[in-house]
N, C-alpha and C. Protein backbone atom coordinates (compact mmCIF):
# COMPACT_ATOMS: atom_id res chain seq x y z
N UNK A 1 73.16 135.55 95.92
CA UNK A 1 74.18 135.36 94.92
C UNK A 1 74.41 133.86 94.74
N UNK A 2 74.52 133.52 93.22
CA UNK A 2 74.39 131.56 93.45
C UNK A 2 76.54 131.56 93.31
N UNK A 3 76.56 130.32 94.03
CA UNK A 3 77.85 130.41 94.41
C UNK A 3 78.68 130.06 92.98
N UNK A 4 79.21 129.88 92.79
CA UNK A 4 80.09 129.32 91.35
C UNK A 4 79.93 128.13 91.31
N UNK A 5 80.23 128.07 89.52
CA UNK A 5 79.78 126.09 89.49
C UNK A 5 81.50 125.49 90.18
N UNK A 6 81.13 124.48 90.42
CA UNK A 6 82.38 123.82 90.50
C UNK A 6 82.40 122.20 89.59
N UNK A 7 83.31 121.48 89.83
CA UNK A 7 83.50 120.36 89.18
C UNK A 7 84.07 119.70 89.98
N UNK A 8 83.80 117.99 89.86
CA UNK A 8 84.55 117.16 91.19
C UNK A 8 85.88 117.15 90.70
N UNK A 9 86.43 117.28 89.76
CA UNK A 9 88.17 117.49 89.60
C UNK A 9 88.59 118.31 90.42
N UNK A 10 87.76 119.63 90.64
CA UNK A 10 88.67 120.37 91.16
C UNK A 10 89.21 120.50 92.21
N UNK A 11 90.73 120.21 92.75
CA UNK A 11 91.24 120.13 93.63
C UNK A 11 91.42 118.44 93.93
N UNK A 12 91.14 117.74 93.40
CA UNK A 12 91.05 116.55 93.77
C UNK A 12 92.48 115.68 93.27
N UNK A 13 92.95 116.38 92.02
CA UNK A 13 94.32 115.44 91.73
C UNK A 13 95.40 116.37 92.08
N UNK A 14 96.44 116.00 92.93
CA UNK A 14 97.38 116.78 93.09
C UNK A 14 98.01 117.24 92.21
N UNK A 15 98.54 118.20 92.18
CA UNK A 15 98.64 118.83 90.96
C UNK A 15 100.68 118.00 90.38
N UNK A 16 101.09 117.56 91.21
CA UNK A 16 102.60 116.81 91.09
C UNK A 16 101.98 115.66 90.47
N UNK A 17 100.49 115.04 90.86
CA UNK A 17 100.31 113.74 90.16
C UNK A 17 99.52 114.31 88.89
N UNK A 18 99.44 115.49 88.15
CA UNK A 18 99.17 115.49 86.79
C UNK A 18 100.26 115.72 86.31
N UNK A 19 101.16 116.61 87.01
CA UNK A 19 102.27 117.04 86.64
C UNK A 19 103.02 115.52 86.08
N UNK A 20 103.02 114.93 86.87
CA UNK A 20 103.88 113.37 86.74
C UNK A 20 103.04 112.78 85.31
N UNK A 21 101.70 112.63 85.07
CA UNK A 21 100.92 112.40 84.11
C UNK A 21 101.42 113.07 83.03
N UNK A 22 101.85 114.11 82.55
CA UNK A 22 102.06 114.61 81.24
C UNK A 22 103.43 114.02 81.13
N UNK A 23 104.22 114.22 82.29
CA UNK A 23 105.48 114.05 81.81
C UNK A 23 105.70 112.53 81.29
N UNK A 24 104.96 111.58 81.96
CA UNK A 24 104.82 110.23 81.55
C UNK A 24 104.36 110.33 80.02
N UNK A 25 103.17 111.47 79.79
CA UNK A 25 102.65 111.22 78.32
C UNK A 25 103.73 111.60 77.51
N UNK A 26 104.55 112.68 77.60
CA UNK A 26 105.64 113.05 76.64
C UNK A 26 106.74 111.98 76.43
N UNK A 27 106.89 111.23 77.83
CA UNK A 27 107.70 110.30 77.71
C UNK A 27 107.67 108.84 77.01
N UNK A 28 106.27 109.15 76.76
CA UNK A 28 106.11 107.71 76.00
C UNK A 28 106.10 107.85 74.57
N UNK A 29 105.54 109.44 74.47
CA UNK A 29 105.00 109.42 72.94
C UNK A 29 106.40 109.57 72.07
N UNK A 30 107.52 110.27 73.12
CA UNK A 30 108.61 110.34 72.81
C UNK A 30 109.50 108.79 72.22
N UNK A 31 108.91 107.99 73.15
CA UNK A 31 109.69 106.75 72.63
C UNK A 31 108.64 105.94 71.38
N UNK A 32 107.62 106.08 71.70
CA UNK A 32 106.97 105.67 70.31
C UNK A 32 107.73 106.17 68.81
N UNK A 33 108.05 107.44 68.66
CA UNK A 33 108.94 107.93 67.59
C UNK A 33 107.91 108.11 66.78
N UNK A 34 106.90 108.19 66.51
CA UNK A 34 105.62 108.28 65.06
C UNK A 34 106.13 109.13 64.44
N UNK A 35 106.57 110.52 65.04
CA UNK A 35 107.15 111.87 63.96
C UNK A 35 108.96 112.19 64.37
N UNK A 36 109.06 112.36 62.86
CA UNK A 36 110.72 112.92 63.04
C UNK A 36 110.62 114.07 63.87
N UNK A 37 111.86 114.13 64.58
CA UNK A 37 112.32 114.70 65.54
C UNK A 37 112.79 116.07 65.01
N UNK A 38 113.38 117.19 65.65
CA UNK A 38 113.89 118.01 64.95
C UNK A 38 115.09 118.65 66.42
N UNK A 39 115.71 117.62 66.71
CA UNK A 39 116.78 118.43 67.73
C UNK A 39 117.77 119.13 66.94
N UNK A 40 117.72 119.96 67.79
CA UNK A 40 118.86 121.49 67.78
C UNK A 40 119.47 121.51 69.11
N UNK A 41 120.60 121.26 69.14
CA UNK A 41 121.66 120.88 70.08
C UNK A 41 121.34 122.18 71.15
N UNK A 42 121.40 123.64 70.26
CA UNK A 42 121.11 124.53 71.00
C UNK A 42 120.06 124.80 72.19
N UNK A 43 118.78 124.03 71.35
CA UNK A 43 117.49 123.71 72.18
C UNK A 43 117.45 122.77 73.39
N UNK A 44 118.12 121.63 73.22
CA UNK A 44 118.56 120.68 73.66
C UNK A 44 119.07 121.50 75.21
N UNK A 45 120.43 122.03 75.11
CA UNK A 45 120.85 122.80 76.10
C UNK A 45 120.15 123.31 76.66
N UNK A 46 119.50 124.80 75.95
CA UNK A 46 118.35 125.53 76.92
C UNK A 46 116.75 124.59 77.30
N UNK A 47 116.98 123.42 77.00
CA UNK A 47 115.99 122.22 77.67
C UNK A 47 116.73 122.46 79.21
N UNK A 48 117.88 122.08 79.42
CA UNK A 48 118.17 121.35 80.69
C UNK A 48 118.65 122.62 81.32
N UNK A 49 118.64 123.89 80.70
CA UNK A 49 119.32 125.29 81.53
C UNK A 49 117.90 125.25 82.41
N UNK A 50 116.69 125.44 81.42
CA UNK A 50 115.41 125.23 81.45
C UNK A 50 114.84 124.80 82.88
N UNK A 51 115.66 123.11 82.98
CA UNK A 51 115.39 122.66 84.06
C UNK A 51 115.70 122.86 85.42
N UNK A 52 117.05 123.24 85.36
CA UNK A 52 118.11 124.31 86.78
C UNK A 52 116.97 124.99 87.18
N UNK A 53 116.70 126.16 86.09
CA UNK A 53 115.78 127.30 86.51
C UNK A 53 114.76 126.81 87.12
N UNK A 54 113.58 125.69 86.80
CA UNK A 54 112.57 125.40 87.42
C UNK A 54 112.85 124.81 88.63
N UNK A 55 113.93 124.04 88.52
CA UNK A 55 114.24 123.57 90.00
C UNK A 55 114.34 125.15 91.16
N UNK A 56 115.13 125.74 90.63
CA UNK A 56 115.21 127.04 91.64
C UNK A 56 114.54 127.79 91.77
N UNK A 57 113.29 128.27 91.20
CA UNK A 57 111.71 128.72 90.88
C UNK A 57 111.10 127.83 92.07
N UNK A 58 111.00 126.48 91.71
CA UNK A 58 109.91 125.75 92.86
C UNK A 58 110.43 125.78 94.21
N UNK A 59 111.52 125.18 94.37
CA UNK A 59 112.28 125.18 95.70
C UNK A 59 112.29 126.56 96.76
N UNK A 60 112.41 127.94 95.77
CA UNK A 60 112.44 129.19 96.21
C UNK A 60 110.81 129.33 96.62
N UNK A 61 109.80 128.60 95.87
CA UNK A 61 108.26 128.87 96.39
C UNK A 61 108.10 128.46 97.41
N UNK A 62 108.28 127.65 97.36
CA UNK A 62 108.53 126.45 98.57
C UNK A 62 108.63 126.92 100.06
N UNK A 63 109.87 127.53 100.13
CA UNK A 63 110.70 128.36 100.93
C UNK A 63 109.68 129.52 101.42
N UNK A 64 109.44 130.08 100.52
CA UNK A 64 108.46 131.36 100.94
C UNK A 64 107.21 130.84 102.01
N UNK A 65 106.56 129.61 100.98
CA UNK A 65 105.10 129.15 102.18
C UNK A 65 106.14 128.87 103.47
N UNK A 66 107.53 128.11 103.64
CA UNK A 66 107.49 127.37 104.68
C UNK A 66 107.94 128.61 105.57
N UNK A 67 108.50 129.68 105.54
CA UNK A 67 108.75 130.81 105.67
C UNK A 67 107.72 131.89 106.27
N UNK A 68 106.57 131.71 105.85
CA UNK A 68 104.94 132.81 106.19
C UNK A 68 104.76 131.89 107.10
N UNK A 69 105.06 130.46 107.18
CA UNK A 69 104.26 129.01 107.73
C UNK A 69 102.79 129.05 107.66
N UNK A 70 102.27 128.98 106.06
CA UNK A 70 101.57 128.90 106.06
C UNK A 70 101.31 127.40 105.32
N UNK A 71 99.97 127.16 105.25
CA UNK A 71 99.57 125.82 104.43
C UNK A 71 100.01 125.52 102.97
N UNK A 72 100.74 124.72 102.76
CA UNK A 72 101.11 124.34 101.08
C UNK A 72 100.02 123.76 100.42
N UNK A 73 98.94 123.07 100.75
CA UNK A 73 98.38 121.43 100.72
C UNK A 73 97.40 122.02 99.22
N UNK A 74 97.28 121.95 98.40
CA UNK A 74 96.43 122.04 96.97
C UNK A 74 95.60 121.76 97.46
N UNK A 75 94.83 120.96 97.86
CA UNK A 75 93.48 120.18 98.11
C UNK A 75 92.94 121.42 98.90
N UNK A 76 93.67 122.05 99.91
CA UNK A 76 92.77 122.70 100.82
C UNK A 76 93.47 124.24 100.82
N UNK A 77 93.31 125.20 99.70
CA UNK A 77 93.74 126.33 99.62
C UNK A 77 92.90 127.28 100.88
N UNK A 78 91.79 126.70 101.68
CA UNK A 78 91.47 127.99 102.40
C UNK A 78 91.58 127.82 103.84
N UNK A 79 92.81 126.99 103.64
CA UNK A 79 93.89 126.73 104.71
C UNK A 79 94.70 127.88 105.18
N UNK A 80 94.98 127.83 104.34
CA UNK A 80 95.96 129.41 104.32
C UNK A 80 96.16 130.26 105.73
N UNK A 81 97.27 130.76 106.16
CA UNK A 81 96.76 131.40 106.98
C UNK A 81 97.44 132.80 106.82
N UNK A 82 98.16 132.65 105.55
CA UNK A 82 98.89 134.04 105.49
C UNK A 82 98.94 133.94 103.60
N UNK A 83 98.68 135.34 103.08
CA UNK A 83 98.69 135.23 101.98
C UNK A 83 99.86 135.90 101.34
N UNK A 84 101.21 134.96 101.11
CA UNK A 84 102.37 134.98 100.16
C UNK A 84 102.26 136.18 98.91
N UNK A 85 103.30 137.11 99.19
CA UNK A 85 102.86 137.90 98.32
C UNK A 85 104.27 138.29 97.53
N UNK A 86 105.42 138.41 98.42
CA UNK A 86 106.92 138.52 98.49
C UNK A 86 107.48 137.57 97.09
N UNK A 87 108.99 137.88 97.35
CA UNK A 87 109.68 137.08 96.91
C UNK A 87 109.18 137.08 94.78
N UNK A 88 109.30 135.39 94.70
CA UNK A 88 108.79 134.88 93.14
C UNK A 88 107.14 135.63 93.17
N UNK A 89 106.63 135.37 94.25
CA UNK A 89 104.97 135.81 94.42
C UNK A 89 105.18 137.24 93.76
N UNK A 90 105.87 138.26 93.61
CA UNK A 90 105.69 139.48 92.60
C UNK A 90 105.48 139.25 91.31
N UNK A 91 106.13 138.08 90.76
CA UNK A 91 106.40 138.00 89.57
C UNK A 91 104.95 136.90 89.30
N UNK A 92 104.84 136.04 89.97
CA UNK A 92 104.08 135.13 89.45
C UNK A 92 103.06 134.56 91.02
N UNK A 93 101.82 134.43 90.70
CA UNK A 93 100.58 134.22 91.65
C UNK A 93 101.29 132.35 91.90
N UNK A 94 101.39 131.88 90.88
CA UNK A 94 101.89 130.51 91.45
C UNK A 94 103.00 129.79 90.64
N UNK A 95 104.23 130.31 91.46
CA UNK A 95 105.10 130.09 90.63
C UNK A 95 105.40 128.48 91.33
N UNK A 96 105.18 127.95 92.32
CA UNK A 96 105.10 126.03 92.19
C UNK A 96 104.81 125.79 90.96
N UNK A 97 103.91 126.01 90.64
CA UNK A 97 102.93 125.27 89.14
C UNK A 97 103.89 125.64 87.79
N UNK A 98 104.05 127.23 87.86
CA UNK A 98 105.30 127.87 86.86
C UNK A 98 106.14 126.89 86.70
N UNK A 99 107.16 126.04 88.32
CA UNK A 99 107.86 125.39 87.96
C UNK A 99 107.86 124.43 87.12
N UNK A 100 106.86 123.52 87.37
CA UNK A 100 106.30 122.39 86.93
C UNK A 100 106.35 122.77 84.98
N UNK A 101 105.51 123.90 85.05
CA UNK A 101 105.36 124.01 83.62
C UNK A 101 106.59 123.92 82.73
N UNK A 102 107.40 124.70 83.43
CA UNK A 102 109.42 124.88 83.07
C UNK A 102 109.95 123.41 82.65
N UNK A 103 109.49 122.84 83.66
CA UNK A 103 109.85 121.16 83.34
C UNK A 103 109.50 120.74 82.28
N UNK A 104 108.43 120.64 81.93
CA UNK A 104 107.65 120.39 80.55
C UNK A 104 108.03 120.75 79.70
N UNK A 105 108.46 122.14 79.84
CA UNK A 105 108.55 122.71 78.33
C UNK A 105 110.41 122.50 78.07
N UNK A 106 110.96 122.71 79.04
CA UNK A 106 112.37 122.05 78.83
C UNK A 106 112.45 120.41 78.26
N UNK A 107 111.97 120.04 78.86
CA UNK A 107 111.51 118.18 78.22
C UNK A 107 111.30 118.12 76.82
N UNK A 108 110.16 118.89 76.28
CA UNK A 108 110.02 119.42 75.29
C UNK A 108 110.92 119.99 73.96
N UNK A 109 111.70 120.97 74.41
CA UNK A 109 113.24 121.30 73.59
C UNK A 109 113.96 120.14 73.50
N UNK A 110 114.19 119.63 74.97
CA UNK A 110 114.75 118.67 74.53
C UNK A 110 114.44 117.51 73.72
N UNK A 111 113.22 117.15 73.13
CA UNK A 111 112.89 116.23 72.46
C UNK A 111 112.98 116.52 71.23
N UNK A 112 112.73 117.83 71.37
CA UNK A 112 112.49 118.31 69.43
C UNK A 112 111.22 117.67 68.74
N UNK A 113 110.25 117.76 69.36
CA UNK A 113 108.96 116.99 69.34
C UNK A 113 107.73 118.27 69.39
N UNK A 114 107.08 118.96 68.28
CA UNK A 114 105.84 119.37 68.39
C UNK A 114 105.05 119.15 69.40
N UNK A 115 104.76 117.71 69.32
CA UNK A 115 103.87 117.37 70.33
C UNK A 115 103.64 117.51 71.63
N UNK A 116 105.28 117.01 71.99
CA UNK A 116 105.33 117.41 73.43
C UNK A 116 104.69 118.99 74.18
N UNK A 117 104.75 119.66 73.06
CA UNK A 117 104.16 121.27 73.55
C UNK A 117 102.54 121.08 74.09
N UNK A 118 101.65 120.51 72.72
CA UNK A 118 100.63 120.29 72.66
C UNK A 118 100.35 119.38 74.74
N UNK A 119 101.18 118.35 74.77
CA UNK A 119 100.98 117.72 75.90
C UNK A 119 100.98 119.00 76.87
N UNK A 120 102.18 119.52 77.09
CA UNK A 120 102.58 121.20 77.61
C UNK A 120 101.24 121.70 77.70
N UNK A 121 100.76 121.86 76.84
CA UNK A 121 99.79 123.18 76.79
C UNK A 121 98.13 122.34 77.71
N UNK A 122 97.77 121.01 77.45
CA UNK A 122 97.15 120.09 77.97
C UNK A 122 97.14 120.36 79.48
N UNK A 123 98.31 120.44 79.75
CA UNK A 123 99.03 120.70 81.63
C UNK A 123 98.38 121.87 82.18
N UNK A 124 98.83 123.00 81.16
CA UNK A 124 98.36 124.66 81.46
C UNK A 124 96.97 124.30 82.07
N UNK A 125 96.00 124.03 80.74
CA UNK A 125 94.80 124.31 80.58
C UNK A 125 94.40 123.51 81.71
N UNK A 126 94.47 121.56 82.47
CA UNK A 126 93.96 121.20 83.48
C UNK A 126 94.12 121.88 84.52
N UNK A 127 95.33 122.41 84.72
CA UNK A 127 95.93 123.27 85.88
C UNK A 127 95.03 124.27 86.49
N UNK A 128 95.02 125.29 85.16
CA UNK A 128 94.21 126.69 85.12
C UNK A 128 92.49 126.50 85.65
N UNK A 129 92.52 125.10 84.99
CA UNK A 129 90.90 125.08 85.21
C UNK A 129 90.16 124.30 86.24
N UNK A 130 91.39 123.44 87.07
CA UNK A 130 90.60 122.00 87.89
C UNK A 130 91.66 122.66 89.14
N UNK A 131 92.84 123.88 89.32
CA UNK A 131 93.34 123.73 90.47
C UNK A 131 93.30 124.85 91.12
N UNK A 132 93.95 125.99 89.43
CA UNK A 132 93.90 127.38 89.86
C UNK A 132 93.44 127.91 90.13
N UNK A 133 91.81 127.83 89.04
CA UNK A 133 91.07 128.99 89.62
C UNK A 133 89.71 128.82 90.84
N UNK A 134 89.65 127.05 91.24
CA UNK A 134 89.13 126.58 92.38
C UNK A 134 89.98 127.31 93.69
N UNK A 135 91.42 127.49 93.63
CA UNK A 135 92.04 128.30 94.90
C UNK A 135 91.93 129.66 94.71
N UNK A 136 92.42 130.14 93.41
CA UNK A 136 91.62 131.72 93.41
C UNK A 136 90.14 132.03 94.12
N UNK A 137 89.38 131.53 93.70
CA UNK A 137 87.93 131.53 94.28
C UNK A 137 88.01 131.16 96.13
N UNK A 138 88.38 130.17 96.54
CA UNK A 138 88.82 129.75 98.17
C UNK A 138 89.89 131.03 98.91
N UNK A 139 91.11 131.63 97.99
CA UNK A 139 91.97 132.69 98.64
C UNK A 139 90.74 134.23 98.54
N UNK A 140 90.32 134.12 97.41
CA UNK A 140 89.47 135.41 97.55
C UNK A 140 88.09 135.79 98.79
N UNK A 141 87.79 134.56 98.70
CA UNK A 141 86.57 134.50 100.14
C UNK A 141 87.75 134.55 101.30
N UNK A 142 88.55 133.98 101.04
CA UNK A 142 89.64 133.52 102.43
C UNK A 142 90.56 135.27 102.84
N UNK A 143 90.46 135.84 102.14
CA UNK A 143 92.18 137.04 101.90
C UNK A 143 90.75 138.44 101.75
N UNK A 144 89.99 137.79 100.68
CA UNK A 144 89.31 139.13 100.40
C UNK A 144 89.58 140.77 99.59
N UNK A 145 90.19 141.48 99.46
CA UNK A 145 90.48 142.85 99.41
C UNK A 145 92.02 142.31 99.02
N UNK A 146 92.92 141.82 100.14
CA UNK A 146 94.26 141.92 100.62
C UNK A 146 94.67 141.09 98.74
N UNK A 147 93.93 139.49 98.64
CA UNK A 147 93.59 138.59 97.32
C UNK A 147 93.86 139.39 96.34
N UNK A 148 92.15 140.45 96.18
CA UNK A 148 92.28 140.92 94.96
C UNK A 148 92.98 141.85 94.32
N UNK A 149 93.91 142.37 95.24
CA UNK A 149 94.83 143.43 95.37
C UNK A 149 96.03 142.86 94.50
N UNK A 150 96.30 141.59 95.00
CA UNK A 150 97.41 140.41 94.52
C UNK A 150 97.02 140.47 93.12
N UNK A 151 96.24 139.90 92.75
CA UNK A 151 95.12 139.34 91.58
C UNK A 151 95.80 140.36 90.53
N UNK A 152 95.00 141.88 91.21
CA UNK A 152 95.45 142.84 90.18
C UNK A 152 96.88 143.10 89.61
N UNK A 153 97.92 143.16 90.76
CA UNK A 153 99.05 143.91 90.22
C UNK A 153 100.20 142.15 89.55
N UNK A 154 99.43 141.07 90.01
CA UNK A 154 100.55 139.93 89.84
C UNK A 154 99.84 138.82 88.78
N UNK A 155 100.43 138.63 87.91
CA UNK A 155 99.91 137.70 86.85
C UNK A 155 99.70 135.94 87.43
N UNK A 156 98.61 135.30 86.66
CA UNK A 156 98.63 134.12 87.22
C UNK A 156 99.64 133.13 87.13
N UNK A 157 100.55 133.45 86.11
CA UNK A 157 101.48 132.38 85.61
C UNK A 157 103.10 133.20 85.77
N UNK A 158 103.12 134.09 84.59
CA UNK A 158 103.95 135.02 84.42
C UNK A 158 103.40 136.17 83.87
């Protein structure tokens, strides 16, 4: 069986230092101003409700690894020594990253900026493709059966 391709990205940028990367890109393109804005006070709000929630999403993931005591570390998913299934893990395979995304897209409302989504959606796609599914592939050799069991009944995001 030939093993899967891989790519040297994958796993290699922490995923808080892309995370930090978009938010820098929204933040600049935001102050550049090139396109009118379109805030809605309403949006605005559920920006920063937005942000509560992701704070309490990540922190609660958090909790769970330190909780199994198992390995957090991105770089080395087949570390692991217990596979998180409880808790946010019903709802979402990686709700750390979920958080992150929450951030973004609250940032986003709050700008009233198209673009910022587009940056948003930029995040998903490096995520999905240089972090996620390099540890999917490492938990499934690593977990096996117990993995794909996860896989099936729990979505990758939401």
């Amino acid at each position: 069986m030939t093993p899967p391709r891989t790519h040297p990205l994958e796993t290699k940028i922490p995923p808080v230092v892309v995370f930090g990367a978009v938010w820098l890109a929204q933040w600049g393109w935001a102050r550049l101003g090139l396109l009118p804005t379109w805030p809605v006070p309403a949006l605005y709000a559920a920006g920063r409700l937005l942000f509560f929630l992701a704070l309490a999403i990540g922190v609660g993931a958090v909790v769970h690894f330190v909780r199994a005591r198992t390995s957090i570390d991105p770089h080395a998913p087949a570390k692991a020594s217990t596979l998180v299934t409880g808790g946010l893990y019903r709802i979402s395979r990686n709700p750390m990253y979920l958080a992150l995304l929450l951030i973004l897209v609250g940032r986003g409302m709050r700008a009233g900026d198209p673009v910022q989504f587009v940056l948003t959606a930029a995040f998903v796609l490096y995520m999905t493709r240089f972090q996620i599914q390099p540890e999917e592939r490492a938990l499934a050799a690593h977990f096996g059966e117990e993995y794909a069991a996860f896989r099936r009944r729990t979505r990758r995001w939401v």
